[in-house]
Protein backbone atom coordinates (compact mmCIF):
# COMPACT_ATOMS: atom_id res chain seq x y z
CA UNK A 1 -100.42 64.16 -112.35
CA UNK A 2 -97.69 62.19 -110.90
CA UNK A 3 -95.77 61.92 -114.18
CA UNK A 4 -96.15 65.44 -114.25
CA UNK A 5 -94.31 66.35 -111.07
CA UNK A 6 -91.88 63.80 -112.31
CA UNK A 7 -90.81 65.38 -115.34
CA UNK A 8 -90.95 68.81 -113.38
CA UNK A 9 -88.48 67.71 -110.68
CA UNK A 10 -86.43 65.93 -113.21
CA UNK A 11 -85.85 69.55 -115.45
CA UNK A 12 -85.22 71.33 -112.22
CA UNK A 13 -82.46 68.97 -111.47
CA UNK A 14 -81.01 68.91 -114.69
CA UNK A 15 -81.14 73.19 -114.53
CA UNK A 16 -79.64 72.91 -110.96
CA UNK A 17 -77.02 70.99 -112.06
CA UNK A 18 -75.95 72.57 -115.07
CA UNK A 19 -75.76 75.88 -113.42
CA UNK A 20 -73.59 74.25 -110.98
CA UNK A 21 -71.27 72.62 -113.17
CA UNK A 22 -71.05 76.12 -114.94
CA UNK A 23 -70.11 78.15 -111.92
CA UNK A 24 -67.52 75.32 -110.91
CA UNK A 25 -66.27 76.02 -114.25
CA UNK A 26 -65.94 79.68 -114.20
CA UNK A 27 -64.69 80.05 -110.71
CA UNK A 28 -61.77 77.35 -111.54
CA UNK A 29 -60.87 79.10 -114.98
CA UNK A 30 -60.55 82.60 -112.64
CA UNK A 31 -58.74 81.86 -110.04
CA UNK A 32 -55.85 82.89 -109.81
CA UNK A 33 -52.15 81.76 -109.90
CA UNK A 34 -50.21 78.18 -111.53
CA UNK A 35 -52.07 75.16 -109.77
CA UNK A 36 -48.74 73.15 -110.71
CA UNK A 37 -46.95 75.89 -108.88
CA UNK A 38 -49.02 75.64 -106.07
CA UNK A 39 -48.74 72.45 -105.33
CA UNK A 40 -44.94 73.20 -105.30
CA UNK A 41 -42.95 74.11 -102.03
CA UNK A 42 -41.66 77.62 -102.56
CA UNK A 43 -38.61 77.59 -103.60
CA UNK A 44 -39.15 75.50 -106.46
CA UNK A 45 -37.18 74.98 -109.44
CA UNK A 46 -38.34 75.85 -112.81
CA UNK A 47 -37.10 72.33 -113.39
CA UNK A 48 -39.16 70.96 -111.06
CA UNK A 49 -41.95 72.71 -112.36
CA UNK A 50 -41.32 71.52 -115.53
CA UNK A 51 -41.09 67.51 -114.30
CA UNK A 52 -44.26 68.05 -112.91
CA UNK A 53 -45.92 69.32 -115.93
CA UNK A 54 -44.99 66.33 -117.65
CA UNK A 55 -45.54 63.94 -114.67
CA UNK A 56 -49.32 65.50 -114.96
CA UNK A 57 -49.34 65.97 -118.91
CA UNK A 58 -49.47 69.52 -118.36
């Protein structure tokens, strides 16, 4: 019985977690926008952008 609830808790985790993992996955592959140009100051150069692509192996 106890070995039992074990293994049931332990495939709910597992299901709870993957799910999570996937919907931190999709909702970083939709949002929106450059995260190396975010982390920019506006008025950024395309050169800058560029350094920090490589800085990040982008």
């Amino acid at each position: 019985m106890l070995l039992q609830r074990f293994l049931i808790r332990l495939l709910t985790m597992l299901i709870t977690l993957f799910g999570v993992a996937v919907v931190v996955f999709v909702v970083i592959r939709v949002a929106p926008g450059d995260p190396i140009a975010m982390m920019l100051p506006p008025g950024a150069t395309d050169a800058d952008i560029a350094r920090l692509r490589a800085l990040y192996g982008l």
